[in-house]
Protein backbone atom coordinates (compact mmCIF):
# COMPACT_ATOMS: atom_id res chain seq x y z
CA UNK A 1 -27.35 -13.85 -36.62
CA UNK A 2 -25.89 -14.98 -39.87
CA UNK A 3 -21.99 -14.40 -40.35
CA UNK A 4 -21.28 -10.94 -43.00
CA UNK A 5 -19.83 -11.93 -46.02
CA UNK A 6 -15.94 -12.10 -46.14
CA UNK A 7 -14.62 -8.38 -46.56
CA UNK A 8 -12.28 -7.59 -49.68
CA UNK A 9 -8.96 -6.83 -49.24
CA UNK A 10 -7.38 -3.43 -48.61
CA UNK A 11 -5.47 -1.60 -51.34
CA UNK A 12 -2.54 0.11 -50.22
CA UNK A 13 -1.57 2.60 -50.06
CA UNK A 14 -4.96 4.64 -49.40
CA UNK A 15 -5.55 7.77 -50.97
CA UNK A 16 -4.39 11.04 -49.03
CA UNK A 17 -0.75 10.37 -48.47
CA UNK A 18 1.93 13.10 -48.45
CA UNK A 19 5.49 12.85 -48.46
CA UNK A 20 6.83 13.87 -44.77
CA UNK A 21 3.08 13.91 -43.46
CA UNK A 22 2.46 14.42 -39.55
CA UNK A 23 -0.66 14.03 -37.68
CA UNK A 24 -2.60 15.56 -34.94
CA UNK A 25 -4.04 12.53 -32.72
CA UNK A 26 -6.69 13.68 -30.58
CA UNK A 27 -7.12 11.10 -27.39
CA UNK A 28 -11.01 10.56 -26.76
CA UNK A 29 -11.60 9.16 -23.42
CA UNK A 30 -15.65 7.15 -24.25
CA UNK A 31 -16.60 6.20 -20.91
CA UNK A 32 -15.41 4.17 -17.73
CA UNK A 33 -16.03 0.42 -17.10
CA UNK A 34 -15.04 -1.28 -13.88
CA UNK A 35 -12.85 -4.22 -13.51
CA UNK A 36 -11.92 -6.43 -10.81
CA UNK A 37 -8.15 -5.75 -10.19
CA UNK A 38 -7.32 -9.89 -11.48
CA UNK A 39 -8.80 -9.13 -14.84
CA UNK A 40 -6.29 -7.11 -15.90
CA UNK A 41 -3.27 -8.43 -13.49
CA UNK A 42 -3.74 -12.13 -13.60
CA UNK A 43 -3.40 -13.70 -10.07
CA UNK A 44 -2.53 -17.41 -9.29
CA UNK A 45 -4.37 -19.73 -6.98
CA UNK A 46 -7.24 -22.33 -6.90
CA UNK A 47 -10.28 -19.66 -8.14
CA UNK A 48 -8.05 -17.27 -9.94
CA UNK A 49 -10.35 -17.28 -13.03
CA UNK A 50 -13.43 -17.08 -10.88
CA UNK A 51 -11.56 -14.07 -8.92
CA UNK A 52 -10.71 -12.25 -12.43
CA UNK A 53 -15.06 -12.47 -13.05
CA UNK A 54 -15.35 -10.63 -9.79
CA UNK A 55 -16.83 -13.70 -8.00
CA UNK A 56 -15.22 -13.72 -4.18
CA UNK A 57 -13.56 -10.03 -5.52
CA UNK A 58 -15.19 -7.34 -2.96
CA UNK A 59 -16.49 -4.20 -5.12
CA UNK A 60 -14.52 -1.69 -3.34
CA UNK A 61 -11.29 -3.30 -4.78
CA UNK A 62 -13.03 -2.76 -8.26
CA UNK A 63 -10.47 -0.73 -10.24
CA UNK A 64 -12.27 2.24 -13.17
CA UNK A 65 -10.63 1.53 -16.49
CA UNK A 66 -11.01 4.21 -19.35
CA UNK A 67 -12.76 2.98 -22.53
CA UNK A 68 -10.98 4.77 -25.34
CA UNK A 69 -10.81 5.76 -28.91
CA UNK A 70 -8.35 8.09 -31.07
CA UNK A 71 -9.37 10.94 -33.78
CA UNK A 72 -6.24 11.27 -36.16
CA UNK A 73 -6.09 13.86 -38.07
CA UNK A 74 -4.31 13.65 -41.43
CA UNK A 75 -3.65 16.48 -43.84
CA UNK A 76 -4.43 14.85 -47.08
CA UNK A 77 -6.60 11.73 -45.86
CA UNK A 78 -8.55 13.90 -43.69
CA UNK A 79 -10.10 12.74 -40.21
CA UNK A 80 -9.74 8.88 -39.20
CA UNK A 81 -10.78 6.72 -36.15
CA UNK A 82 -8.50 3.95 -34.14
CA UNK A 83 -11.79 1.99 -32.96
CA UNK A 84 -15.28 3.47 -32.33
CA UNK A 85 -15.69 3.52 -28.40
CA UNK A 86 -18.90 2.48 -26.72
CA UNK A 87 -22.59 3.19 -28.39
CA UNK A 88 -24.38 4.76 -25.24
CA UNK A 89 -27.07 2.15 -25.81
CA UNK A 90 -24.36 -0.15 -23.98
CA UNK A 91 -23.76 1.58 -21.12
CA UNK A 92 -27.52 2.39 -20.87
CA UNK A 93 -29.03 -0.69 -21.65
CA UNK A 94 -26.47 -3.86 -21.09
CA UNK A 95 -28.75 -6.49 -21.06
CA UNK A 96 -30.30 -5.64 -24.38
CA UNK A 97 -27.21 -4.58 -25.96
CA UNK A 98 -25.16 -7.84 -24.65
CA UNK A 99 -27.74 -10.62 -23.76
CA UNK A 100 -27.93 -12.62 -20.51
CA UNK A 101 -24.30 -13.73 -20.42
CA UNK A 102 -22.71 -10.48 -21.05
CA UNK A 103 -24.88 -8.21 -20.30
CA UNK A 104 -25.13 -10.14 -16.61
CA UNK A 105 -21.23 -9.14 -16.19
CA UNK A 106 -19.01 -6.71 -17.46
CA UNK A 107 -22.37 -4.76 -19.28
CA UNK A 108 -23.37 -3.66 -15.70
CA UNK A 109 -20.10 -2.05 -15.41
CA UNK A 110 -19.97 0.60 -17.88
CA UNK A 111 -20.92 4.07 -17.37
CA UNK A 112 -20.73 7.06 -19.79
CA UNK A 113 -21.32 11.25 -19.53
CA UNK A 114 -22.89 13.52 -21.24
CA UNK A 115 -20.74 14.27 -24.51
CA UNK A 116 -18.61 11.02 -24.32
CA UNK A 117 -19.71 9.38 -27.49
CA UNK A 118 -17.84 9.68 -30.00
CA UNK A 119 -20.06 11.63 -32.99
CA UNK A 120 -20.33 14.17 -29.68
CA UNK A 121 -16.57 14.19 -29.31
CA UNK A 122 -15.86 14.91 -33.01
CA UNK A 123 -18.22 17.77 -33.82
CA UNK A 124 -17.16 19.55 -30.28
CA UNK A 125 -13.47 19.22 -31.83
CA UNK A 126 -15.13 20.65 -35.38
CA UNK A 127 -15.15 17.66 -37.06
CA UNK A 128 -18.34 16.13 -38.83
CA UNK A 129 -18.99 12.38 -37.93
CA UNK A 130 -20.22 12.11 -41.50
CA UNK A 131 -16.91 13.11 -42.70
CA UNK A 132 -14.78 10.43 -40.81
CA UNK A 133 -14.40 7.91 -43.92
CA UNK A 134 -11.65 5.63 -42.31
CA UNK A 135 -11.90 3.70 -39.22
CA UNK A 136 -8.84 1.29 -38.00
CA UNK A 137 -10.13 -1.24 -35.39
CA UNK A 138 -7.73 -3.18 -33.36
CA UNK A 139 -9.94 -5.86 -32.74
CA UNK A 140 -13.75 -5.76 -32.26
CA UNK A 141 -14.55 -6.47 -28.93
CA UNK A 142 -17.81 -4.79 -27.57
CA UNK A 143 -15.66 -1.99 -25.64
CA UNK A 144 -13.91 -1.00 -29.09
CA UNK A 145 -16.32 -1.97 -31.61
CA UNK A 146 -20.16 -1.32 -30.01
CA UNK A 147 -20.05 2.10 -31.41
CA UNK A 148 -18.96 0.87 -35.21
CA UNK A 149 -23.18 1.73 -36.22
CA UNK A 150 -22.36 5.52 -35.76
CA UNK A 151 -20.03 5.89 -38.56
CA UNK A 152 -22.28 3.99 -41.65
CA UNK A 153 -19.63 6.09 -44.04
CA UNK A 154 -16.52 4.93 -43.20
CA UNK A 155 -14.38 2.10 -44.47
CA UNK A 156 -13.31 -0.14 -41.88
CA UNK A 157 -10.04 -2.20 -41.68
CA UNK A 158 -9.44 -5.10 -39.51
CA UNK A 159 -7.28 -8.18 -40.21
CA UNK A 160 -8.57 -11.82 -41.95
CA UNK A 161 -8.14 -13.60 -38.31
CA UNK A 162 -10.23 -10.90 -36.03
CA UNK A 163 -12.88 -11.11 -38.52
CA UNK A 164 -13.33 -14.93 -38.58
CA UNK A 165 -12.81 -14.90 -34.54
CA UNK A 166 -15.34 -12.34 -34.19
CA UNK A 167 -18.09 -14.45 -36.59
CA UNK A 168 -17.19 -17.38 -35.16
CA UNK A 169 -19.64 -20.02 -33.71
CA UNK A 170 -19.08 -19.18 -30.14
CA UNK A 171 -17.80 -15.72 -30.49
CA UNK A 172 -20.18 -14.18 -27.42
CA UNK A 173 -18.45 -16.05 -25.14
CA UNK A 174 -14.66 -14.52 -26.54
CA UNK A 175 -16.15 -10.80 -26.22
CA UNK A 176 -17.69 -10.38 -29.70
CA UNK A 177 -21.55 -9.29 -30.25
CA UNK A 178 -22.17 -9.42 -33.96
CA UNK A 179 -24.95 -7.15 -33.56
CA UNK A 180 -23.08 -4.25 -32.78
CA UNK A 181 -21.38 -4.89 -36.71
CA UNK A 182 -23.03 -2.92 -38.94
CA UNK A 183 -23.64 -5.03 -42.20
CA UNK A 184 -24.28 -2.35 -45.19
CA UNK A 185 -20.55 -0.98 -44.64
CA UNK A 186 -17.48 -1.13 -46.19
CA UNK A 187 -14.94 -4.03 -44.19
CA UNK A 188 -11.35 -4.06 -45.75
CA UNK A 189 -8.69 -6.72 -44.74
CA UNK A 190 -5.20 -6.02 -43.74
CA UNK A 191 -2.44 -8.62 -44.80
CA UNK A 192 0.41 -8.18 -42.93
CA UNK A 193 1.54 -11.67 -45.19
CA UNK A 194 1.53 -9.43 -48.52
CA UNK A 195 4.18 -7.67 -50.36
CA UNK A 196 3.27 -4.19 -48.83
CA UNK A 197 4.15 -5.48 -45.22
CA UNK A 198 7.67 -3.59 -44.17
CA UNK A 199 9.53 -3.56 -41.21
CA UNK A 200 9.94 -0.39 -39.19
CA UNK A 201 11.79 0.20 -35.86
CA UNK A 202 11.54 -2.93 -33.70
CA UNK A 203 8.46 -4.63 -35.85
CA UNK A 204 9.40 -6.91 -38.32
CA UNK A 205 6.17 -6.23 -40.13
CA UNK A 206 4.24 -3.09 -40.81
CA UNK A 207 1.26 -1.40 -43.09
CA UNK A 208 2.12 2.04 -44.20
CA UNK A 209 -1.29 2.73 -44.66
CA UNK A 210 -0.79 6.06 -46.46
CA UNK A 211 2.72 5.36 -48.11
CA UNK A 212 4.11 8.15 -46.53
CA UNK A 213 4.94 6.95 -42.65
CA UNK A 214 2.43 8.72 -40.65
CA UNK A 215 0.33 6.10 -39.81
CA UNK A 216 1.47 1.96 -39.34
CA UNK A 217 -0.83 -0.99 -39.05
CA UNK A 218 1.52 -3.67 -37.02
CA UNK A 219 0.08 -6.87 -35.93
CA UNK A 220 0.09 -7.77 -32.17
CA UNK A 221 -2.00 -10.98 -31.95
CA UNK A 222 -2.64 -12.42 -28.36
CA UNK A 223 -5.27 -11.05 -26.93
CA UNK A 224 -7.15 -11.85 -30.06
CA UNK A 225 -6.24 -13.61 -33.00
CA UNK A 226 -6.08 -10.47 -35.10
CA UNK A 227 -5.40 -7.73 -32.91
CA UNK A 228 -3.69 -4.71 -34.05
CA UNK A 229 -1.39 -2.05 -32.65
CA UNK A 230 -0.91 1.13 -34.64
CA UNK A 231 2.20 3.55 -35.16
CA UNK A 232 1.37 7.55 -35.40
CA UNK A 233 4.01 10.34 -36.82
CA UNK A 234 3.30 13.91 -34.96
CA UNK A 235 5.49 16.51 -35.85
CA UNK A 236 7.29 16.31 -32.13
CA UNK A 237 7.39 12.59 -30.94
CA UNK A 238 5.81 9.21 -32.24
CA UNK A 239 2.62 7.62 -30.56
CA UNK A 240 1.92 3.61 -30.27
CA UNK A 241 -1.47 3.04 -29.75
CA UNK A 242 -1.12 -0.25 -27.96
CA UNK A 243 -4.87 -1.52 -27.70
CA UNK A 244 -5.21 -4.32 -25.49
CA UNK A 245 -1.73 -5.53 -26.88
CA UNK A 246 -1.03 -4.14 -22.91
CA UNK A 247 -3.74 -3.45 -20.63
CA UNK A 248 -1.76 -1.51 -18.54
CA UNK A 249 1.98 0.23 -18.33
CA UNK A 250 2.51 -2.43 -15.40
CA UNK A 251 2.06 -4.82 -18.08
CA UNK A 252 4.15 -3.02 -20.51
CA UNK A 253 6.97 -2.73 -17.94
CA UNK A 254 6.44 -6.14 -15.89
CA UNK A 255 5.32 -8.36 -18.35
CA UNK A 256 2.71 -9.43 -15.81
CA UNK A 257 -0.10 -9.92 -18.05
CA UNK A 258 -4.03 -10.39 -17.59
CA UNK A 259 -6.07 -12.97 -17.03
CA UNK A 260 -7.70 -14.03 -20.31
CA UNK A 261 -5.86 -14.37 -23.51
CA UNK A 262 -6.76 -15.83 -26.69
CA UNK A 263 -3.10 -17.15 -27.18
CA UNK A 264 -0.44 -17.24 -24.76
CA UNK A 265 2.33 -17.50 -27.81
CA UNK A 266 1.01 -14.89 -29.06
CA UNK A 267 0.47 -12.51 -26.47
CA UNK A 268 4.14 -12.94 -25.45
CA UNK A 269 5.46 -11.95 -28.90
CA UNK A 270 3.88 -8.65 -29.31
CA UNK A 271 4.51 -7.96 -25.68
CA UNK A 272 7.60 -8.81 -26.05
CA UNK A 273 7.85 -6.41 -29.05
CA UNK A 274 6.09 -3.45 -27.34
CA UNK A 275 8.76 -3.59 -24.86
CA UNK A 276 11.66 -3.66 -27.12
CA UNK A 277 9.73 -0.56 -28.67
CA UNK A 278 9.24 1.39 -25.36
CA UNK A 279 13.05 0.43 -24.68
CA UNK A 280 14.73 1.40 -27.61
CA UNK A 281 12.30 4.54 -28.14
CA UNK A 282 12.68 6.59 -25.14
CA UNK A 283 11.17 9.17 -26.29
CA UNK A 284 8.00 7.67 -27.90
CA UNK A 285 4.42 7.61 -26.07
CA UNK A 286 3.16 3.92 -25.89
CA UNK A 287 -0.16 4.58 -24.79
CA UNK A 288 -1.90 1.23 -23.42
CA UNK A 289 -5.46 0.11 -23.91
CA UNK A 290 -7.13 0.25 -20.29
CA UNK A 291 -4.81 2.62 -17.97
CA UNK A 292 -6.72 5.21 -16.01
CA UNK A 293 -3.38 6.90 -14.62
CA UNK A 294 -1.95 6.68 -17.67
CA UNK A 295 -4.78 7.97 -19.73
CA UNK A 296 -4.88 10.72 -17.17
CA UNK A 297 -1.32 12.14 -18.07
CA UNK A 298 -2.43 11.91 -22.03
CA UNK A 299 -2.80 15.65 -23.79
CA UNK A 300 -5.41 16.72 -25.32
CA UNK A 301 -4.16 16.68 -28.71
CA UNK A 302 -0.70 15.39 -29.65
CA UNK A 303 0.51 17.67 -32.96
């Protein structure tokens, strides 16, 4: 498949803000994939990389991991999306949504209920999928991004270095499918290099994406090149959406990280800068990307 054309940049800030805004973040749990425990908590040894496949790893020490999304609710800019979840087609239909090499592995894995698509999720919470014009992906692997072709209306933003990793030569084999990308939609880059970027808290640089502090872009590259972590304003406490940033809070608090990183550097820094976070903001909810027991303690709706 033939690489999308570059995406223009993003103007900031978008249209919507209000001075002293607060949002309502709605945690929407899309389905459960299962992971051999080394995956997420990388192990040492001779076949550790094998192990973290699941080759040697019996499946009854398989661990369910929540695939996730957020609906963020914002009272000028209206309904947004952090990432898309899964299309069911994936969990229904691996090999043709993945190919052999995926679709062999982790595609298997996946499993989704009744009503845990996203569009479903929305319009049982009142809101119409047609209405959701803004989507914020931290990266675009298949387990965030798969379910991108729902939402043909929204703008989506990523950053300049997850969209050349994803449309890369051998991006399959890092987690992209470039199928799942819809191509008649708008794609809007993030520069965290430009004169919008701010710092805020412990982050030396941050995207007020609405100008008026309810919602941060903040780059946490690592586990890919252009991952991003995002910063929410409720009216009673402040929620970092982590991503895969930190698989799990035994990452977050340990350090002990998973088993396949783009960049080790890289990972460490925005690791290293969750933790600061989570240290110096007690009271803050850092929510991690693939936590069942964490995602289990989450609200329904954070206000």
């Amino acid at each position: 498949m033939a690489p999308l054309p570059e995406p223009r940049p993003a103007v900031l800030p978008l249209p919507g803000g209000r001075q002293g805004a607060t949002v309502r973040v709605h945690p929407l749990l899309c389905g459960l994939a299962s992971w051999p425990e080394p995956w997420a908590h990388r192990e040492g040894g001779r076949f550790a990389k094998l192990r973290s496949i699941g080759t040697g790893v019996s499946r009854d020490s398989w661990v369910p991991v929540p695939i996730v999304a957020f609906l963020v609710e914002h009272p000028g800019a209206g309904p947004m999306l952090i990432d898309t979840g899964l299309d069911p087609v994936v969990a229904e239909h691996p090999r043709l949504s993945f190919g052999r090499i995926l679709g062999a592995t982790g595609g298997k894995t996946f499993t989704m209920e009744p009503g845990q698509a996203v569009p479903e999720q929305l319009r049982a919470r009142g809101v119409n999928p047609a209405d959701v014009k803004l989507i914020l992906m931290t990266h675009l692997h298949y387990d965030h991004a798969s379910g991108m072709g729902q939402f043909p209306n929204a703008t989506f933003l990523i950053t300049k270095w997850e969209w050349d990793a994803a449309n890369g030569p051998m991006s399959l084999l890092h987690g992209y499918v470039r199928k799942h990308f819809v191509r008649d939609v708008d794609y809007r880059m993030l520069d965290f290099e430009g004169r919008e970027a701010e710092p805020y808290a412990t982050f030396g640089r941050t995207l007020d994406l609405f100008g008026d502090g309810s919602v941060r872009a903040l780059p946490t590259p690592g586990h890919t090149h252009g991952h991003v972590s995002v910063l929410l304003r409720t009216s009673r406490l402040e929620i970092l959406v982590a991503g895969d940033a930190t698989y799990t809070r035994h990452t977050l608090e340990t350090g002990h990280r998973p088993a396949h990183i783009e960049d080790e550097r890289l990972f460490t820094r925005s690791l290293r800068a969750l933790q600061i976070y989570h240290r110096e903001k007690p009271d803050a909810l850092v929510i991690p990307g693939h936590d069942l027991d964490a995602w289990r303690e989450l609200a329904p709706v954070y206000a």
